[in-house]
Each structure stands twice: as structure tokens, then as C-alpha cells.
Protein backbone atom coordinates (compact mmCIF):
# COMPACT_ATOMS: atom_id res chain seq x y z
CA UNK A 1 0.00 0.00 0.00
CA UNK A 2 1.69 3.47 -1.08
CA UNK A 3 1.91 5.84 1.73
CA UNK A 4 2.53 9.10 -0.85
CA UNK A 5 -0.35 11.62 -0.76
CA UNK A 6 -1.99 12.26 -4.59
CA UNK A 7 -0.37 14.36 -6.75
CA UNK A 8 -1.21 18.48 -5.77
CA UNK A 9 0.08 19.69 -9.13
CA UNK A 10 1.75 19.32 -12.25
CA UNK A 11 5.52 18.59 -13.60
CA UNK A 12 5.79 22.07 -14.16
CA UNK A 13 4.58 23.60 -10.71
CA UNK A 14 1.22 24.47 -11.68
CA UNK A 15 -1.87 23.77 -9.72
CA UNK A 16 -3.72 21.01 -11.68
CA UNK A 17 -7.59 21.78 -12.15
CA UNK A 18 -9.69 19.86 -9.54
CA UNK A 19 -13.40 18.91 -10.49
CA UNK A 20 -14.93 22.38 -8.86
CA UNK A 21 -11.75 24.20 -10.36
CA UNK A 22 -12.70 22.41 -13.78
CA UNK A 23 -16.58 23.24 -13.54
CA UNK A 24 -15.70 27.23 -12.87
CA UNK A 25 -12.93 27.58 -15.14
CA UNK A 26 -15.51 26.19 -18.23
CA UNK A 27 -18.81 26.92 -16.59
CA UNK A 28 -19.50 23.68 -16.96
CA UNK A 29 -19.64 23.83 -20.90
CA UNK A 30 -16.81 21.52 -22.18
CA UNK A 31 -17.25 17.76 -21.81
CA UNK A 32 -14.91 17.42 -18.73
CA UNK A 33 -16.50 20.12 -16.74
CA UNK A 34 -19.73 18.35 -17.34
CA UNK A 35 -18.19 14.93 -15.97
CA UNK A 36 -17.07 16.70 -12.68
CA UNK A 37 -19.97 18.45 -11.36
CA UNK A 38 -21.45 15.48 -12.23
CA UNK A 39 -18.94 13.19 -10.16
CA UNK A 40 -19.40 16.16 -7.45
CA UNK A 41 -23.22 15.66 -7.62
CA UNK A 42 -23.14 12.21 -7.47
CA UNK A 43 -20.23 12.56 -4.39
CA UNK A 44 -22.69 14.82 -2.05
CA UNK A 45 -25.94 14.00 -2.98
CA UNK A 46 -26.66 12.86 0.72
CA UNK A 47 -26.35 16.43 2.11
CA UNK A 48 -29.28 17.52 -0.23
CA UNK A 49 -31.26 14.79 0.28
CA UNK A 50 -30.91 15.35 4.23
CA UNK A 51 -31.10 19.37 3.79
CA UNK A 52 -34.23 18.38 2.13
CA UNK A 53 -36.12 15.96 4.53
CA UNK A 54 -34.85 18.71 7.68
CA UNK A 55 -37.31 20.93 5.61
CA UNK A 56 -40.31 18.98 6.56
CA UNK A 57 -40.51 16.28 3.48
CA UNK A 58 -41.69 12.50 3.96
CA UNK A 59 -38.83 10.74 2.55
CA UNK A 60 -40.24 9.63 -0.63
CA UNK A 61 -40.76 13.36 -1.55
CA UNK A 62 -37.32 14.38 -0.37
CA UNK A 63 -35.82 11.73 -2.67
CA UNK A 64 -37.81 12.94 -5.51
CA UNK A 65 -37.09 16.63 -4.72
CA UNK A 66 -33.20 16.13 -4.52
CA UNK A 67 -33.21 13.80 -7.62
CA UNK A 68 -35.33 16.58 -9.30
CA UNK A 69 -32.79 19.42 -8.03
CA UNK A 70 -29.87 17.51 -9.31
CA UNK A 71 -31.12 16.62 -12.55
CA UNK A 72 -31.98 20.42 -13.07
CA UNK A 73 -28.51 21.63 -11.59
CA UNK A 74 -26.92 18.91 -14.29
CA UNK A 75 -29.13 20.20 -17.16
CA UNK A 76 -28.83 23.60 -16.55
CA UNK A 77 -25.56 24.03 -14.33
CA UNK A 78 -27.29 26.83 -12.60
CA UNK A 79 -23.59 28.41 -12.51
CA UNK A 80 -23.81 32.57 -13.73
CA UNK A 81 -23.86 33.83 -10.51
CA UNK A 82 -20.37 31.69 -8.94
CA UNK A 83 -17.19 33.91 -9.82
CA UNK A 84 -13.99 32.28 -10.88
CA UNK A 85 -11.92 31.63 -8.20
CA UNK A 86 -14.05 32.41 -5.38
CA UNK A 87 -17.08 30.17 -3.44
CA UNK A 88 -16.69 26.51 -2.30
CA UNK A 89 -19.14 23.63 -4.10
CA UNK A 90 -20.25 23.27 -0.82
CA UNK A 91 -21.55 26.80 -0.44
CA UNK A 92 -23.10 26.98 -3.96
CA UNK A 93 -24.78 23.75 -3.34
CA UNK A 94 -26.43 24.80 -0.35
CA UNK A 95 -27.49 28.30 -2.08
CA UNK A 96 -28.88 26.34 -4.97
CA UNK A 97 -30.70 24.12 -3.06
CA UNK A 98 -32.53 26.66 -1.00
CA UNK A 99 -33.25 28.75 -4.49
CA UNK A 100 -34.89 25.52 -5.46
CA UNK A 101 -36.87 25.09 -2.08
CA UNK A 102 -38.05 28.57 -2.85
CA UNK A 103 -39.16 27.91 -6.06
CA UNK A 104 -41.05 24.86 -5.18
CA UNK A 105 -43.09 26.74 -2.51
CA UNK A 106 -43.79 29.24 -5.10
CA UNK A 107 -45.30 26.24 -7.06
CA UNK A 108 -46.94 24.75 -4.40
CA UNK A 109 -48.51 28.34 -3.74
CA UNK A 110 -49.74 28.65 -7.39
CA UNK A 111 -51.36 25.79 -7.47
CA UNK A 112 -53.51 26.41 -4.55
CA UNK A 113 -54.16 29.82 -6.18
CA UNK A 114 -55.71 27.84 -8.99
CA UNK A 115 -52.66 29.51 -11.15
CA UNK A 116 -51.86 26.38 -12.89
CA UNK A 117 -48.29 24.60 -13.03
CA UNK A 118 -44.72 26.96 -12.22
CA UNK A 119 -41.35 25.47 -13.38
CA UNK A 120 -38.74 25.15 -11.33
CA UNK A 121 -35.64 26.91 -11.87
CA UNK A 122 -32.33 27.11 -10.16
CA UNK A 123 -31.23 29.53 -12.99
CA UNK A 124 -30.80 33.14 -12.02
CA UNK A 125 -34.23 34.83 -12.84
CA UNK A 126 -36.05 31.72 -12.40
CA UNK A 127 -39.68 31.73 -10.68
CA UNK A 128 -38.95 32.30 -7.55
CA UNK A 129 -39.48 36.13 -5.76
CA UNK A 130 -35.98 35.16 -5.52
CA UNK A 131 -34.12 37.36 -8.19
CA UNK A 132 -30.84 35.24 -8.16
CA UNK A 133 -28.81 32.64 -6.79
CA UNK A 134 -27.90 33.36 -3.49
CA UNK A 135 -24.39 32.16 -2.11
CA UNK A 136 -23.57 32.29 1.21
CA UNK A 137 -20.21 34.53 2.16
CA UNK A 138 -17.46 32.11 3.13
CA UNK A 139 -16.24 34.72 5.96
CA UNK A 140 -20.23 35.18 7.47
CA UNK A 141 -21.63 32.38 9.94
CA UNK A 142 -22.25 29.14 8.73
CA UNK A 143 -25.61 29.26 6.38
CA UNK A 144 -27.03 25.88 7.53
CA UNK A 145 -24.96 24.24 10.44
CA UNK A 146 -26.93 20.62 9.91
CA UNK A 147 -25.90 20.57 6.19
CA UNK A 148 -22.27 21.46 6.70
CA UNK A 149 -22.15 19.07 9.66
CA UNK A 150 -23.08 16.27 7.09
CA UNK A 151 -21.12 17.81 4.38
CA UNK A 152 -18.68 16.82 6.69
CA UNK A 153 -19.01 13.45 7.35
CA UNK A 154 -19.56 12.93 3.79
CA UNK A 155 -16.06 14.36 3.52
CA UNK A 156 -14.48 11.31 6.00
CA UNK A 157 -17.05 8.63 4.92
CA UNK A 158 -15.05 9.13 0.80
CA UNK A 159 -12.09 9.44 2.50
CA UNK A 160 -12.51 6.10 4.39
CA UNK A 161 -14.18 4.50 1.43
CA UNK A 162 -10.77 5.41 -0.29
CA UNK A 163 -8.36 4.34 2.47
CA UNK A 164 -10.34 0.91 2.66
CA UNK A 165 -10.04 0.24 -1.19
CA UNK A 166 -6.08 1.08 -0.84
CA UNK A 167 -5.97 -1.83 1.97
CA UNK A 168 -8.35 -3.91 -0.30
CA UNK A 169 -5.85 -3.76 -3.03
CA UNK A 170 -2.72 -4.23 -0.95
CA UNK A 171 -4.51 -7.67 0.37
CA UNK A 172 -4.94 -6.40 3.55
CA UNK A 173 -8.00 -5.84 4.56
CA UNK A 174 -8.31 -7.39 7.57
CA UNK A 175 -5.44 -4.59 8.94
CA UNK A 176 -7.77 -2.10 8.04
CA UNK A 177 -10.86 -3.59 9.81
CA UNK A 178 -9.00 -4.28 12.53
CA UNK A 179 -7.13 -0.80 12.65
CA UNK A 180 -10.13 1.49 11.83
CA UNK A 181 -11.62 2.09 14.52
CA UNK A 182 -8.27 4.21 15.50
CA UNK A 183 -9.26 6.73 12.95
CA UNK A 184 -12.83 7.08 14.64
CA UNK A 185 -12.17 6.81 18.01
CA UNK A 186 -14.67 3.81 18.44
CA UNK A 187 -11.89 1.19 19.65
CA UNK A 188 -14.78 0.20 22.67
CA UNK A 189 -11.62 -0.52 25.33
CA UNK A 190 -9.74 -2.53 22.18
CA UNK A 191 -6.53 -2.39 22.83
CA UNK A 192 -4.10 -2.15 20.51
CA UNK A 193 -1.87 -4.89 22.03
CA UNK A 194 -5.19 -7.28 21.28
CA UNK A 195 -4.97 -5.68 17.78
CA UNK A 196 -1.32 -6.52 17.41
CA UNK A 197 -1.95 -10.21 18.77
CA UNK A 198 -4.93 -10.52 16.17
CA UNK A 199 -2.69 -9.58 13.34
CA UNK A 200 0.63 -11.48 14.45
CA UNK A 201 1.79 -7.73 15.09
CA UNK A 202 3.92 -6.12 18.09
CA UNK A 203 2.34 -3.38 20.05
CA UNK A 204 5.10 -1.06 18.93
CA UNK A 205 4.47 -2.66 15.25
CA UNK A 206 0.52 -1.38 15.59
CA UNK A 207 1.70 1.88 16.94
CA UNK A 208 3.36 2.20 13.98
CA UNK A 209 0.66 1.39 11.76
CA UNK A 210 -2.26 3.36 13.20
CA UNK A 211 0.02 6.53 12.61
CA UNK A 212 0.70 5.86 9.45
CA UNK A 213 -3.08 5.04 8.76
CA UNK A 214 -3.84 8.71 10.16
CA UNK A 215 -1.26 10.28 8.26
CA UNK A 216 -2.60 8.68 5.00
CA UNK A 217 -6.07 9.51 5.75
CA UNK A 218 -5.38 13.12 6.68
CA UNK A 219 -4.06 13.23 3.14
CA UNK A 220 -7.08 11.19 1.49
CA UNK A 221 -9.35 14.02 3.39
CA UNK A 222 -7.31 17.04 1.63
CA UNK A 223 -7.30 15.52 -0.94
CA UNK A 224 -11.24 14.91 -1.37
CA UNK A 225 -11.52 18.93 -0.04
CA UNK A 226 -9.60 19.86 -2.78
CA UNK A 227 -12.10 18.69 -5.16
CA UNK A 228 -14.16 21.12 -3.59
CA UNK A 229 -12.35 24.47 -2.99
CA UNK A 230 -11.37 27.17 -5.65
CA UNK A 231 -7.89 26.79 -4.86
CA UNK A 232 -5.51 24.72 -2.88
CA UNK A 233 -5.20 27.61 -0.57
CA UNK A 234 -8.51 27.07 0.54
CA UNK A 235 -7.96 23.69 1.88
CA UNK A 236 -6.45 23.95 5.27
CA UNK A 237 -9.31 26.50 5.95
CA UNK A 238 -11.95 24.55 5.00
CA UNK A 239 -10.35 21.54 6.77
CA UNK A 240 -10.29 23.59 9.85
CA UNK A 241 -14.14 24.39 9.69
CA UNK A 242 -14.92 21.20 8.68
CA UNK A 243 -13.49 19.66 12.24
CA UNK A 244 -14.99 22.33 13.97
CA UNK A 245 -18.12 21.31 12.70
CA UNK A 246 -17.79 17.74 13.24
CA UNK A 247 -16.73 18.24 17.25
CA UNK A 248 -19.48 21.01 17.91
């Protein structure tokens, strides 16, 4: 199993695009812009859906509502308002999907009016009273403390996902079921001198390994907030808030 974090930038020095840096740089016209928001989509739908359901929806609807929102956010990218260089995914998502909430109250309203069918629109001069896409300031208070908190786990869940399949494909995946719960502090009074004797390891041996398990994971994490940020400048900060949120 490689140890080495992924790759930051290029041969040449230059920051290499990241899906988020893709999508912004082509506003999500060329081909691979398309593929990453949809790979970012795809990566946090499970914020939306629970942003959603925190609203008030029965399950079934939320599902329908986020697979809705998504669908329009892919078809229409929903993007004029985001500024190259500047706002996280995770702040336009959130703004997008409360533009969308908006819109489908607006709907709801009509129809109870008796004036017919509204479309919904997370484009800027959609439906909505709401005259454009509104994304929350990075430097204000957190917009929606529930979503960012699983925003967050999100974040470590792909992370972990990642770290297992590494172990997977180094044949050892019993060391990383038997390791794991070091990264999540759920070792329930497991030592790990009764990890070492599980996996013919010495204590000092497991020490070892559960550091070098964090260190690799630390780097997985950055590396899955980089996907996410404008620029790799922004990804000790948003790791920072991202813990914060997690231990509040």
C-alpha cells in the first residue's frame, strides 16, 4: 500500500484543475467540466437529500425533490452567478438548493391559487421572488450548520471508502478492519496490544501502523476537499471548519 499523498500539481509547478476548479474555469460547458460536477453531484448527494427531509418532506418526496434538483442543476448548471476563483461547491450547493426550495413553494402556492403549473428553476431569474442565486459569504456564519455538519461526514465517509479500497488492493483488509476504529475513536476498550496479537503484530508494530493510517487519511481528506475548494489555498481552511463542525 503506497503511503505518498496524490499528486497536488503538475511537472511544471502548476496547480492542476480539480473537479470544482474544472466546472468554474468552463462553466461547466466543455465535456470534462460536465463529468465533474457530475462526479461532485453524485459525491454529495446525501447532504441535499438530508437538507431536504430537515425541511419537513416524507422521505419519498425528499428523494424525488433532490433527484429533481440535481437533474436540473446537471441540465442547466445553474452556474452565472459563482465567480472564478471564489465560493466553495459546498456553499453553492447549499445556495442552490434553497433557491430551489423557494421555487417549489412558489409552485406549491400557485397551485392552490388555482394559477396552474410553475417550473422550477435554479437559474438566475427563475420563478422564484428570488431574483438570483444566493451564495452564502465564506467569511459570514455558517448558512445551515446541519448541512455542513453532514457535508462533513460525507467528507471522512469518501475518505474512508478510499483508504479501505487502498488496503483492499494491498490484500490487507483485515489490517484495516482491525485498525479502523483508530481513525474514529470507536476502539470500545480494544486495545491495541489485542490488535497486534490478532494480526501477528507487536504493540510497537501497531503503533506504527495506526500513525501511518492517520497520516494517510489526513491526506485522502485534503485531498477529497480539494475537489471542492477554488484553490488549494482554501484547503487547510476549509479543513479547519470542517473539524470544527464535526466536534461542535
Amino acid at each position: 500500500m503506497t503511503t505518498d499523498p496524490p499528486p497536488a500539481s503538475t511537472p511544471g509547478g502548476q496547480f492542476a484543475p480539480t473537479r470544482w476548479t474544472q466546472v468554474l474555469l468552463a462553466r461547466g460547458e466543455s465535456l470534462e467540466a460536465q463529468a465533474a460536477l457530475s462526479e461532485l453531484c453524485a459525491a454529495y448527494w446525501q447532504p441535499v437529500f438530508s437538507f431536504i427531509r430537515r425541511e419537513g418532506r416524507d422521505e419519498d418526496t425528499a428523494r424525488d425533490l433532490t433527484q429533481e434538483f440535481f437533474a436540473r442543476l446537471l441540465a442547466g448548471h445553474g452556474l452565472a452567478t459563482v465567480e472564478p476563483g471564489r465560493g466553495r461547491f459546498r456553499s453553492f450547493l447549499l445556495g442552490a438548493v434553497k433557491h430551489f426550495l423557494a421555487d417549489a413553494r412558489a409552485r406549491a402556492g400557485a397551485v392552490k391559487r388555482g394559477g396552474g403549473e410553475a417550473v422550477l428553476s435554479i437559474e438566475r431569474g427563475g420563478t422564484s421572488t428570488t431574483t438570483e442565486l444566493q451564495i452564502p459569504d465564506p467569511a459570514g456564519p455558517p448558512a445551515d450548520a446541519s448541512f455542513d455538519r453532514e457535508w462533513a461526514q460525507t467528507v471522512v465517509a469518501r475518505a474512508i471508502e478510499v483508504l479501505a479500497t487502498e488496503f483492499r488492493a494491498a490484500d490487507k483488509a483485515a489490517w484495516f478492519d482491525r485498525l479502523k476504529p483508530w481513525l474514529l475513536g470507536q476502539c470500545d476498550g480494544f486495545s491495541q496490544a489485542d490488535a497486534g496479537r490478532e494480526l501477528g503484530l507487536s504493540e510497537g508494530a501497531v503503533k506504527v501502523a495506526i500513525h501511518r493510517l492517520r497520516k494517510r487519511f489526513r491526506e485522502l481528506v485534503k485531498a477529497e476537499i480539494a475537489q471542492t475548494v477554488p484553490d488549494p489555498a482554501d484547503v487547510q481552511e476549509e479543513l479547519r471548519y470542517l473539524v470544527e463542525v464535526l466536534v461542535s
